[in-house]
PDB file of N, CA and C in Angstrom:
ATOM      1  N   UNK A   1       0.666  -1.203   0.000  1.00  0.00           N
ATOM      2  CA  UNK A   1       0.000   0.000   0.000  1.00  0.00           C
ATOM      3  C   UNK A   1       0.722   1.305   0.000  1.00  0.00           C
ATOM      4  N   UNK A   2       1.774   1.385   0.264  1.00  0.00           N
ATOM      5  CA  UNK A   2       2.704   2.871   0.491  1.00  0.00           C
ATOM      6  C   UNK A   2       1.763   3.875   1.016  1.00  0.00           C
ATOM      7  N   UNK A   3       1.348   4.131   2.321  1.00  0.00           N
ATOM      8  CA  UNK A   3       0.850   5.144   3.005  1.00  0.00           C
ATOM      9  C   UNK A   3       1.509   6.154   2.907  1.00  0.00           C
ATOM     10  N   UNK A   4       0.822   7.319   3.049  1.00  0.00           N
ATOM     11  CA  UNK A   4       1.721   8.701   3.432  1.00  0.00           C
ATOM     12  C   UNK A   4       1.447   9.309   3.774  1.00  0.00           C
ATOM     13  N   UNK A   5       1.726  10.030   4.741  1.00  0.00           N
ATOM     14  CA  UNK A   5       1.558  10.921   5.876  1.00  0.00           C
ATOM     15  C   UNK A   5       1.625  12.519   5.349  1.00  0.00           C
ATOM     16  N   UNK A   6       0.056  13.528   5.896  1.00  0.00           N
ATOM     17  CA  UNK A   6       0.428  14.843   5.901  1.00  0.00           C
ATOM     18  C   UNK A   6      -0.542  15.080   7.503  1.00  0.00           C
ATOM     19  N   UNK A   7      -0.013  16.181   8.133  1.00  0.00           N
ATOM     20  CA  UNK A   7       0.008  16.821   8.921  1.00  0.00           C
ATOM     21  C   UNK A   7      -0.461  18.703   8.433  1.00  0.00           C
ATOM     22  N   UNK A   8      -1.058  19.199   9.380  1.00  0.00           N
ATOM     23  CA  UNK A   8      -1.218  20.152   9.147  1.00  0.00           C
ATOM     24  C   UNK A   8      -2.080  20.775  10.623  1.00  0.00           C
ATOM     25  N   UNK A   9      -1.731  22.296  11.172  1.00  0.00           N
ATOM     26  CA  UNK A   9      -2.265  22.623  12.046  1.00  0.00           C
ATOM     27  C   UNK A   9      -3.828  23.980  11.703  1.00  0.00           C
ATOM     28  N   UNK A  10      -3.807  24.121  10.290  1.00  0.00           N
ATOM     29  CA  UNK A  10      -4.977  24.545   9.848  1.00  0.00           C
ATOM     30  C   UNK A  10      -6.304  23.743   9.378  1.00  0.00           C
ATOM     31  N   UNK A  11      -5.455  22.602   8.635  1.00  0.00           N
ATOM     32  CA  UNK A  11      -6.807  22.329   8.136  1.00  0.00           C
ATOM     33  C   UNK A  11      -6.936  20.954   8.998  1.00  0.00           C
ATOM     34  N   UNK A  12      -8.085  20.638   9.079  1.00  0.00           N
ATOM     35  CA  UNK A  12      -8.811  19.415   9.910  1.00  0.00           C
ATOM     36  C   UNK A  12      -8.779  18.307   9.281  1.00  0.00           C
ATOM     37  N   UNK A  13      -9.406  18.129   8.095  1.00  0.00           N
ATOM     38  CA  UNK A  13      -8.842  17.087   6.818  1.00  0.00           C
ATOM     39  C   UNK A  13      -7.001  17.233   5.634  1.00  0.00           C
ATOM     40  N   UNK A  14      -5.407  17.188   6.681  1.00  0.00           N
ATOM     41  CA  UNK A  14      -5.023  17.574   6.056  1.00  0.00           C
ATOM     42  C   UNK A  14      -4.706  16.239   4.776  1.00  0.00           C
ATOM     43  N   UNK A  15      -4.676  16.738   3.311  1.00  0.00           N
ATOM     44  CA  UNK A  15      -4.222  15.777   2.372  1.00  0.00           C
ATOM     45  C   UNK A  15      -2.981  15.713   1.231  1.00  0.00           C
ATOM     46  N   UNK A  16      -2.991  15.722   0.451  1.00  0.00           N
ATOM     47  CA  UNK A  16      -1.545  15.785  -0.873  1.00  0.00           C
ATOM     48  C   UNK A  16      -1.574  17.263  -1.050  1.00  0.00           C
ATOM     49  N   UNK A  17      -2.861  18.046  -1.045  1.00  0.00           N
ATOM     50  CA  UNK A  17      -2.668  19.635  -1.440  1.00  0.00           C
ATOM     51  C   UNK A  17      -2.840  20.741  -0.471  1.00  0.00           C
ATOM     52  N   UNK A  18      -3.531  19.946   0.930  1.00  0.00           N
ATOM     53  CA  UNK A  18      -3.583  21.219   1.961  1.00  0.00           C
ATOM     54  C   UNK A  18      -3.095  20.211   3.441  1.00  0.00           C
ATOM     55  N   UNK A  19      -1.531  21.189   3.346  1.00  0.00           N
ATOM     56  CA  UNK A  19      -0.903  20.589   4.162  1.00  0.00           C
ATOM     57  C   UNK A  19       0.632  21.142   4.620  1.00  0.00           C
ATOM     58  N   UNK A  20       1.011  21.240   5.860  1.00  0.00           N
ATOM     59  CA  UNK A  20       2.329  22.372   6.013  1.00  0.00           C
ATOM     60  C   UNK A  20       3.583  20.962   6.291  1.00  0.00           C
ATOM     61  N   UNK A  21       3.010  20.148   6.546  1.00  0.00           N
ATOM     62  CA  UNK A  21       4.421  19.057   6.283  1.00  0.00           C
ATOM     63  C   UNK A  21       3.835  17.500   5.863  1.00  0.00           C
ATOM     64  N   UNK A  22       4.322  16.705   5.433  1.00  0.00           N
ATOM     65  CA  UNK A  22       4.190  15.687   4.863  1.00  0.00           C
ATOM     66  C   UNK A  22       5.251  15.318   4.659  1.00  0.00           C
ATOM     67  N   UNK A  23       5.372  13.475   4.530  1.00  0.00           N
ATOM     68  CA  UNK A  23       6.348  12.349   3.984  1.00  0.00           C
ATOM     69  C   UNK A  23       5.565  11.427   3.506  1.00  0.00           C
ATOM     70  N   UNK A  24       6.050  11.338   1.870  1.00  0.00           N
ATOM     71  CA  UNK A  24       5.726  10.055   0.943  1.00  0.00           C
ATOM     72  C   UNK A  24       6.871   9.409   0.343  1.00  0.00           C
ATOM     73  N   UNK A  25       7.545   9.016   1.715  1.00  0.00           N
ATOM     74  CA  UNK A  25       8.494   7.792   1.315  1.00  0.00           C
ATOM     75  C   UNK A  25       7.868   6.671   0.860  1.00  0.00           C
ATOM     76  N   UNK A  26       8.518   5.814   0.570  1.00  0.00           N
ATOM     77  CA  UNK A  26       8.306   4.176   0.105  1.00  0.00           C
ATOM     78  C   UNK A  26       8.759   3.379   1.263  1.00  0.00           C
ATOM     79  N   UNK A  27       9.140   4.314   2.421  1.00  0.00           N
ATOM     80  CA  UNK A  27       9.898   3.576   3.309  1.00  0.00           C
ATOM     81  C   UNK A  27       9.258   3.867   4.461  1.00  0.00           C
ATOM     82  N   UNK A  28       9.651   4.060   5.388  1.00  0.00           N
ATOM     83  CA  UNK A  28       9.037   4.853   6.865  1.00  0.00           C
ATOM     84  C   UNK A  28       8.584   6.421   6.483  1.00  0.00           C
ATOM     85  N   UNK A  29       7.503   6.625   6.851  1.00  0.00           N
ATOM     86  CA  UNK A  29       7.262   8.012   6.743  1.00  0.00           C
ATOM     87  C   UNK A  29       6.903   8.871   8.652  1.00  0.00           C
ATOM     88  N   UNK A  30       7.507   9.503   8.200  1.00  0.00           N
ATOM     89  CA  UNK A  30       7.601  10.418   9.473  1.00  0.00           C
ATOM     90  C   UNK A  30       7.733  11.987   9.579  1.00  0.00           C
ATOM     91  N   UNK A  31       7.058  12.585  10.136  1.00  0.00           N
ATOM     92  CA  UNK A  31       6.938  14.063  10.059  1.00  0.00           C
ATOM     93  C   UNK A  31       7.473  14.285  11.697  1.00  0.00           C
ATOM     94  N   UNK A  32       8.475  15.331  12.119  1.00  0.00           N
ATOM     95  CA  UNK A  32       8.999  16.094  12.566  1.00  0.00           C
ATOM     96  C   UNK A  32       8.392  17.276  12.960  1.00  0.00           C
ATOM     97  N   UNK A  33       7.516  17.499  14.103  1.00  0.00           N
ATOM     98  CA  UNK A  33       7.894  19.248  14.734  1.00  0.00           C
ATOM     99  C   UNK A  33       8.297  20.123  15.656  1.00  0.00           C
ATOM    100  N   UNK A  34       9.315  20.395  15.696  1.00  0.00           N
ATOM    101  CA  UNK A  34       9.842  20.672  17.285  1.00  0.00           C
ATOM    102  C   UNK A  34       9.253  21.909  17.836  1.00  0.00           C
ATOM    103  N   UNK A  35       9.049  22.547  18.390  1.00  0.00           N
ATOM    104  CA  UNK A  35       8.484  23.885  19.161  1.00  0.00           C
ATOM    105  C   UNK A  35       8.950  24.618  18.861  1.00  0.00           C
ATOM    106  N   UNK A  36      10.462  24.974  18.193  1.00  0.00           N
ATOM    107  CA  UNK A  36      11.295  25.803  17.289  1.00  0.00           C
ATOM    108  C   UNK A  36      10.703  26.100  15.877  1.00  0.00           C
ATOM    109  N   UNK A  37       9.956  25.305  15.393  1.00  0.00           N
ATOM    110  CA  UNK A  37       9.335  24.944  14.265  1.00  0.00           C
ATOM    111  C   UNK A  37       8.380  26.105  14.066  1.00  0.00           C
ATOM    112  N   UNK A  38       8.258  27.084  13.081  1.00  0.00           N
ATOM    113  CA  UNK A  38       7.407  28.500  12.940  1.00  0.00           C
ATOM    114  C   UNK A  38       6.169  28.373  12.966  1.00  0.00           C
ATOM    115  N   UNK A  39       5.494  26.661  12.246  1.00  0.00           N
ATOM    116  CA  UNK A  39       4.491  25.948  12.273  1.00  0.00           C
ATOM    117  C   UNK A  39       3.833  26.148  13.743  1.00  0.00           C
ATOM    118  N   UNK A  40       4.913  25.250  14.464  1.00  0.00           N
ATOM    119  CA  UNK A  40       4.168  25.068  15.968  1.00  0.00           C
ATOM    120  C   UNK A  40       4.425  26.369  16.817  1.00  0.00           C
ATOM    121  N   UNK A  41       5.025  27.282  16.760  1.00  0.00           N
ATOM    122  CA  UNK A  41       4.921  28.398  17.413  1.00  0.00           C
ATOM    123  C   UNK A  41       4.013  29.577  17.023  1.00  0.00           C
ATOM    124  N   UNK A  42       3.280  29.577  15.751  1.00  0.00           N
ATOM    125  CA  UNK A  42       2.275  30.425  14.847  1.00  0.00           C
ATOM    126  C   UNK A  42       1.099  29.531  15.635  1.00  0.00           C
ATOM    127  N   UNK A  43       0.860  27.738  15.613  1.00  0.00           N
ATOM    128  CA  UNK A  43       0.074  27.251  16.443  1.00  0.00           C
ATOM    129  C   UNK A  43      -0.226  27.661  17.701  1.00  0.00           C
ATOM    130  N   UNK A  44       0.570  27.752  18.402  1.00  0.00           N
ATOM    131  CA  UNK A  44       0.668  27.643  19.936  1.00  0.00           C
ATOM    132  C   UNK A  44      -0.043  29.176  20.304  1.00  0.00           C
ATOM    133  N   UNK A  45       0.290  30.126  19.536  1.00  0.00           N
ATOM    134  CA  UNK A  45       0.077  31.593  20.078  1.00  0.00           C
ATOM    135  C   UNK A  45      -1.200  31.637  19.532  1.00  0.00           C
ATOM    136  N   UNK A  46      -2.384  30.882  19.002  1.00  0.00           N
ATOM    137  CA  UNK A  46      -3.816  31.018  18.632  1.00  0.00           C
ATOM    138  C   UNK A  46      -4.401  30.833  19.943  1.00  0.00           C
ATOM    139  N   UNK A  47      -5.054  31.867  20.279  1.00  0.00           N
ATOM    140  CA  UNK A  47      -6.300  31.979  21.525  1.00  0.00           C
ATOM    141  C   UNK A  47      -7.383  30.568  21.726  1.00  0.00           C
ATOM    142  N   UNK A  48      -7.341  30.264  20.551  1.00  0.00           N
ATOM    143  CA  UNK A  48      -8.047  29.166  20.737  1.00  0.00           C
ATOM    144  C   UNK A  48      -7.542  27.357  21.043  1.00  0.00           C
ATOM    145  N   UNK A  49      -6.321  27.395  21.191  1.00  0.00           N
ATOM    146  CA  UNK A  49      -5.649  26.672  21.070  1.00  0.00           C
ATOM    147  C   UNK A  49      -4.971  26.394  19.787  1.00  0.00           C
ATOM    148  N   UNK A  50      -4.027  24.936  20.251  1.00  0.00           N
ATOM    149  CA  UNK A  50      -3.086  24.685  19.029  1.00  0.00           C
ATOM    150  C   UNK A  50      -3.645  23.027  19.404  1.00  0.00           C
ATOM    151  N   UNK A  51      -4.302  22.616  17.443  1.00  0.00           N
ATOM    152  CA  UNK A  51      -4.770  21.582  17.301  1.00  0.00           C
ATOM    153  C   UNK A  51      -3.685  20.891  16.165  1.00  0.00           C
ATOM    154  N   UNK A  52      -3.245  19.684  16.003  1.00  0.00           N
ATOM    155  CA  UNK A  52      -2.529  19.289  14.913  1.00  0.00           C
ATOM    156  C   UNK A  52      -2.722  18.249  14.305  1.00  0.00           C
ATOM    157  N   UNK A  53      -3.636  18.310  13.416  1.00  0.00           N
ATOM    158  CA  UNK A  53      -3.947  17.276  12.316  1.00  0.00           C
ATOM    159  C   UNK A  53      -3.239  16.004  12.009  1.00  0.00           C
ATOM    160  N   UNK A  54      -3.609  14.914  11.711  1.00  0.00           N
ATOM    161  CA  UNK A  54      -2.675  14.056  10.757  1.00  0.00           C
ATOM    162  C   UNK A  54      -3.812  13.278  10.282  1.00  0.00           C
ATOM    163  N   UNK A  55      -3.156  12.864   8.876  1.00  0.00           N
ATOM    164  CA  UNK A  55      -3.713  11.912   8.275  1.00  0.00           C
ATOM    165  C   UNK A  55      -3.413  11.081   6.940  1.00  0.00           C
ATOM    166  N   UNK A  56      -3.345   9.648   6.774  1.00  0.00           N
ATOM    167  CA  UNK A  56      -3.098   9.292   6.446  1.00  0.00           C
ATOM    168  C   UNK A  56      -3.557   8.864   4.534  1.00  0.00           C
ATOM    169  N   UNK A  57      -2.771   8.441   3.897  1.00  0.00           N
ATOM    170  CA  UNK A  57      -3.084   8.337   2.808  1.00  0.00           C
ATOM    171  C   UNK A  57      -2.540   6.892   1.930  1.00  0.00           C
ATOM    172  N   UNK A  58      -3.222   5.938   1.441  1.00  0.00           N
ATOM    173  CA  UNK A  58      -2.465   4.961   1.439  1.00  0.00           C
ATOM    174  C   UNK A  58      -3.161   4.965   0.001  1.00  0.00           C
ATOM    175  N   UNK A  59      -2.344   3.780  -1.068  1.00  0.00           N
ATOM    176  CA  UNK A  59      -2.534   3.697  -2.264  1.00  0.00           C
ATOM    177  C   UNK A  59      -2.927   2.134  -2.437  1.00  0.00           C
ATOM    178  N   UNK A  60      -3.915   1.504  -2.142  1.00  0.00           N
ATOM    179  CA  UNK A  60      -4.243  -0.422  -1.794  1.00  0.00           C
ATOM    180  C   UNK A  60      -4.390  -0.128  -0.436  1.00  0.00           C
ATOM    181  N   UNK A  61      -4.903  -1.465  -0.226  1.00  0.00           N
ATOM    182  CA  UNK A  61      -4.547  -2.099   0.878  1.00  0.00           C
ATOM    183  C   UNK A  61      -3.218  -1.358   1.648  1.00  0.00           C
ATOM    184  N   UNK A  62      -3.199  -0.875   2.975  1.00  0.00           N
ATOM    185  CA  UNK A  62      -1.899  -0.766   3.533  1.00  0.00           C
ATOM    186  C   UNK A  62      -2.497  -0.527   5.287  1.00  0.00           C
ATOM    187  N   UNK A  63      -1.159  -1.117   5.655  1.00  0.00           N
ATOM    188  CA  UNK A  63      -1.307  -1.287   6.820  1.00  0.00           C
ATOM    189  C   UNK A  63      -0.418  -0.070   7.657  1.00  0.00           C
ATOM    190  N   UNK A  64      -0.856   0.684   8.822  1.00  0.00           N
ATOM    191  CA  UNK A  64       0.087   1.463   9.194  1.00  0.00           C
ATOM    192  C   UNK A  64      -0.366   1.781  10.909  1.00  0.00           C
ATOM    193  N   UNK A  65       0.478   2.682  11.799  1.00  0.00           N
ATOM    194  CA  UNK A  65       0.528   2.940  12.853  1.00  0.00           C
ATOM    195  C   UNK A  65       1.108   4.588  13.469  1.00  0.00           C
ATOM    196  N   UNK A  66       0.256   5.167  14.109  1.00  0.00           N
ATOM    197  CA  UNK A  66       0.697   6.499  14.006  1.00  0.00           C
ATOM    198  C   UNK A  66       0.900   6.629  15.787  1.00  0.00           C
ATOM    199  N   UNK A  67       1.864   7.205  16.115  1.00  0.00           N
ATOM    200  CA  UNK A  67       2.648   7.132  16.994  1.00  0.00           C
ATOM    201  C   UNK A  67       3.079   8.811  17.213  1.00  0.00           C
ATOM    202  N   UNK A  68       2.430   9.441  18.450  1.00  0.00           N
ATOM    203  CA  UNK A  68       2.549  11.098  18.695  1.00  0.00           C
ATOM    204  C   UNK A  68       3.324  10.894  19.959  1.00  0.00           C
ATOM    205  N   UNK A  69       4.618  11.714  19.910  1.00  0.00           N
ATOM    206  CA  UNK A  69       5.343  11.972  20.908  1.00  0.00           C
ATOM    207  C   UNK A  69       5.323  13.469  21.421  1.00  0.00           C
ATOM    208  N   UNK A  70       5.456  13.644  22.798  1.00  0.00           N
ATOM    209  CA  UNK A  70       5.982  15.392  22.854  1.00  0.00           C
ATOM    210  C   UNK A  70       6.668  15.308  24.196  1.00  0.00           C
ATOM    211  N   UNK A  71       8.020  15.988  23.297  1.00  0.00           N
ATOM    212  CA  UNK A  71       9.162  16.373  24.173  1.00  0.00           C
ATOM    213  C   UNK A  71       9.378  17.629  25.187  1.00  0.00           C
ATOM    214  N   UNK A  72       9.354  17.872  26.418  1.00  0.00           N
ATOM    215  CA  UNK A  72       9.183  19.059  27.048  1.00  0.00           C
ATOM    216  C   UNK A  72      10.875  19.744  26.737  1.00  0.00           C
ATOM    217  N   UNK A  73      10.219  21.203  26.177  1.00  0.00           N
ATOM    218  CA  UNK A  73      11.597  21.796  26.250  1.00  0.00           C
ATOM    219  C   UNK A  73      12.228  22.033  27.404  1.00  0.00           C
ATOM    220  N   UNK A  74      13.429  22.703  28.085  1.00  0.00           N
ATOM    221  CA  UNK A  74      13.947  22.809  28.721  1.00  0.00           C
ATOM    222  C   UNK A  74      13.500  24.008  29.309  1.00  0.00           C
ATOM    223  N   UNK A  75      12.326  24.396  29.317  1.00  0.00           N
ATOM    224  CA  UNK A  75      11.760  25.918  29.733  1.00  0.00           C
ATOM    225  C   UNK A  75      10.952  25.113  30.983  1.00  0.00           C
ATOM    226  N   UNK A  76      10.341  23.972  30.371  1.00  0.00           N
ATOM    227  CA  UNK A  76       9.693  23.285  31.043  1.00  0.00           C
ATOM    228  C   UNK A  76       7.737  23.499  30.341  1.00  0.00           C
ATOM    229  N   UNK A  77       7.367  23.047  30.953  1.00  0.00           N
ATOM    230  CA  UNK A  77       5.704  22.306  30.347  1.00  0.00           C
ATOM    231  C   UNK A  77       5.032  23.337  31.507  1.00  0.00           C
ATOM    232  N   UNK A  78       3.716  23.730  30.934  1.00  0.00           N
ATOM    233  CA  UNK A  78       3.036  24.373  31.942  1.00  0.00           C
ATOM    234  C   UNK A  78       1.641  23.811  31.215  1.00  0.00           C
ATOM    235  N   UNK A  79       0.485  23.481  31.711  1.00  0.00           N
ATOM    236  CA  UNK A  79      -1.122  23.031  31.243  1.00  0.00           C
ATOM    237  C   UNK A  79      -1.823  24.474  31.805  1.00  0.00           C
ATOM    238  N   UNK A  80      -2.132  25.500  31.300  1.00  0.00           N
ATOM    239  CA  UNK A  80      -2.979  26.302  32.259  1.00  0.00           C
ATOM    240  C   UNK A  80      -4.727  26.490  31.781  1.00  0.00           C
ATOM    241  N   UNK A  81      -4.601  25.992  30.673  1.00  0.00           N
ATOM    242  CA  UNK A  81      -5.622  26.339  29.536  1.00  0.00           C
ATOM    243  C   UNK A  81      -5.647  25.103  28.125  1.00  0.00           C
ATOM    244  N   UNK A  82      -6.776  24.584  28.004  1.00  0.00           N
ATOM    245  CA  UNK A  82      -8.116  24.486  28.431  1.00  0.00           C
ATOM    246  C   UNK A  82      -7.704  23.868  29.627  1.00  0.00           C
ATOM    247  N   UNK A  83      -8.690  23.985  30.446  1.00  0.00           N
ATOM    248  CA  UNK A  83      -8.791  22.520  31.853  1.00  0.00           C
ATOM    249  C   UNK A  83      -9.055  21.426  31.170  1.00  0.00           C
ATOM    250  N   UNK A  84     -10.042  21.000  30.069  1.00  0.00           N
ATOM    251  CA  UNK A  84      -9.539  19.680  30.365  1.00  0.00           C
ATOM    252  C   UNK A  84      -8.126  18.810  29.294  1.00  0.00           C
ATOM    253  N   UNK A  85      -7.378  19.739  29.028  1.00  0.00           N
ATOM    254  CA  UNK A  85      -5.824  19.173  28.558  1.00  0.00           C
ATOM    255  C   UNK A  85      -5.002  19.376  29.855  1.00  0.00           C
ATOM    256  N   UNK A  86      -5.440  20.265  30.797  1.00  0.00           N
ATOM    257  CA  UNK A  86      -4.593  20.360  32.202  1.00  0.00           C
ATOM    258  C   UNK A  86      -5.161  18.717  33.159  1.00  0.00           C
ATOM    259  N   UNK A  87      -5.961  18.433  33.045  1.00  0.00           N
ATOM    260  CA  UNK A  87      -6.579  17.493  33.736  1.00  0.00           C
ATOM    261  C   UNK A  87      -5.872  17.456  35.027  1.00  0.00           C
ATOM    262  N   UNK A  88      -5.201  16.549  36.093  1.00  0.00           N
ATOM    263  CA  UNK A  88      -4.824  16.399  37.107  1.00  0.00           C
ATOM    264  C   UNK A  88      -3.494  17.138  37.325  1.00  0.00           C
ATOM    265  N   UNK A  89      -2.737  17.574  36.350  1.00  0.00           N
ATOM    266  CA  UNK A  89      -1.808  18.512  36.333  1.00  0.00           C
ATOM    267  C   UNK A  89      -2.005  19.779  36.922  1.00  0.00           C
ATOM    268  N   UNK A  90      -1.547  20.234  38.461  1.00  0.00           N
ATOM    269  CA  UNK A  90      -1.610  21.384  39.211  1.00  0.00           C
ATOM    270  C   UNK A  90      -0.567  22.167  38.188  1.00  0.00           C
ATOM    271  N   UNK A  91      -1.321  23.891  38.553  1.00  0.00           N
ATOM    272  CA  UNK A  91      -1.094  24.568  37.546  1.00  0.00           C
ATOM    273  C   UNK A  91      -0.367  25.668  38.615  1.00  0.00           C
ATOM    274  N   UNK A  92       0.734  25.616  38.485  1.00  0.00           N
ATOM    275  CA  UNK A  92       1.008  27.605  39.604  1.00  0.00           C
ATOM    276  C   UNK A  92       2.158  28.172  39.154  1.00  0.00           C
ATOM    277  N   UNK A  93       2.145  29.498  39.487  1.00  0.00           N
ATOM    278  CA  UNK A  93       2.799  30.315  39.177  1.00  0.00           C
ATOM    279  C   UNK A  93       4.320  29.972  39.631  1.00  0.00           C
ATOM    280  N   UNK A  94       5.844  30.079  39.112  1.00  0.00           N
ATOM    281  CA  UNK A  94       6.607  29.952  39.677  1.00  0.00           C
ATOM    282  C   UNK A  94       7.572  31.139  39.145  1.00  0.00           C
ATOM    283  N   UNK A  95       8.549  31.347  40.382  1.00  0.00           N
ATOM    284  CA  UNK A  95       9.454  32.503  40.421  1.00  0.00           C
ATOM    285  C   UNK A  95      11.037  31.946  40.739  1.00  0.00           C
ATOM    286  N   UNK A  96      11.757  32.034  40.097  1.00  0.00           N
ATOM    287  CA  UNK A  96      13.547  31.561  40.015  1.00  0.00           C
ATOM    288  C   UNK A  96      14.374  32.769  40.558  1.00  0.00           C
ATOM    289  N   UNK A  97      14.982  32.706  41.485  1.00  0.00           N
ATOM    290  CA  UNK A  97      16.177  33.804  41.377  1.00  0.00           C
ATOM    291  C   UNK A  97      17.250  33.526  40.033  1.00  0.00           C
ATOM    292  N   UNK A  98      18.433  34.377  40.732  1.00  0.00           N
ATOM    293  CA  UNK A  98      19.231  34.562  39.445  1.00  0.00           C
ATOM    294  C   UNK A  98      19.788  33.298  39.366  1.00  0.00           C
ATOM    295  N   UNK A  99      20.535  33.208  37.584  1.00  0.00           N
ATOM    296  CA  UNK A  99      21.170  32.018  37.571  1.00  0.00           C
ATOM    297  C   UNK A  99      22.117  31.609  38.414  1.00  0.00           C
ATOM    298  N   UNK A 100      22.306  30.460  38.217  1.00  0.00           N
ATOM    299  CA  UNK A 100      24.130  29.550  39.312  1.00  0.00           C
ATOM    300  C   UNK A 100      24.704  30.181  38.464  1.00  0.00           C
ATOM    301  N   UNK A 101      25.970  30.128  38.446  1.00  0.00           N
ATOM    302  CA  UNK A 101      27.150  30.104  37.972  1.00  0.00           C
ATOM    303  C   UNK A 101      27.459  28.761  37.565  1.00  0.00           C
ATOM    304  N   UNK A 102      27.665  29.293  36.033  1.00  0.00           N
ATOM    305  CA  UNK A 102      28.751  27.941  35.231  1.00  0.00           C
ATOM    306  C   UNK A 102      29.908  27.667  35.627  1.00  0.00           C
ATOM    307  N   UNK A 103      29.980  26.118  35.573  1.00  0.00           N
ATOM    308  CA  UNK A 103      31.470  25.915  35.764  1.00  0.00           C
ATOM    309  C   UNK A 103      31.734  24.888  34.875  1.00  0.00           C
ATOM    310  N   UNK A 104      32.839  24.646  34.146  1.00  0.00           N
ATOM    311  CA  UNK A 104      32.931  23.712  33.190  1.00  0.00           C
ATOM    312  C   UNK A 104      33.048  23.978  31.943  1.00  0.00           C
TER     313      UNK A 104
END
């Protein structure tokens, strides 16, 4: 079947013509977005949230498996909005003094 993958954070049905990333390998297909990504940061700053599409496209018969990871940057993860994507995740304000000092 050769499936192939598009992604998209506008449209709800994304396919071959409305779509901000996609892979149509013959091999593993996999789409990439890190939070650096202009995609997911144009997402993220919508009032209404940030929703991200996928969907698949296969040519026969094909068999496939879609697999969503998310990596917390090093800023760290906060849920404050909607409640229910915060679900049991306590939400509070936090305050850091100044940095340590590097050594090394």
């Amino acid at each position: 079947g050769d499936p192939d993958l598009y992604v998209s954070t506008r449209h709800s049905r994304p396919n071959a013509t409305h779509h901000e990333r996609s892979s149509q390998s013959t091999d593993r297909d996999q789409v990439f977005l890190g939070h650096e990504h202009q995609i997911m940061q144009t997402c993220a700053a919508r009032a209404d949230g940030c929703v991200v599409y996928a969907a698949v496209a296969g040519f026969g018969q094909s068999t496939f498996s879609i697999m969503a990871t998310i990596s917390v940057p090093v800023s760290g993860l906060t849920i404050d909005a909607p409640a229910r994507l915060a679900g049991a995740v306590d939400f509070s304000r936090a305050v850091f003094g100044a940095p340590l000092p590097f050594e090394g």
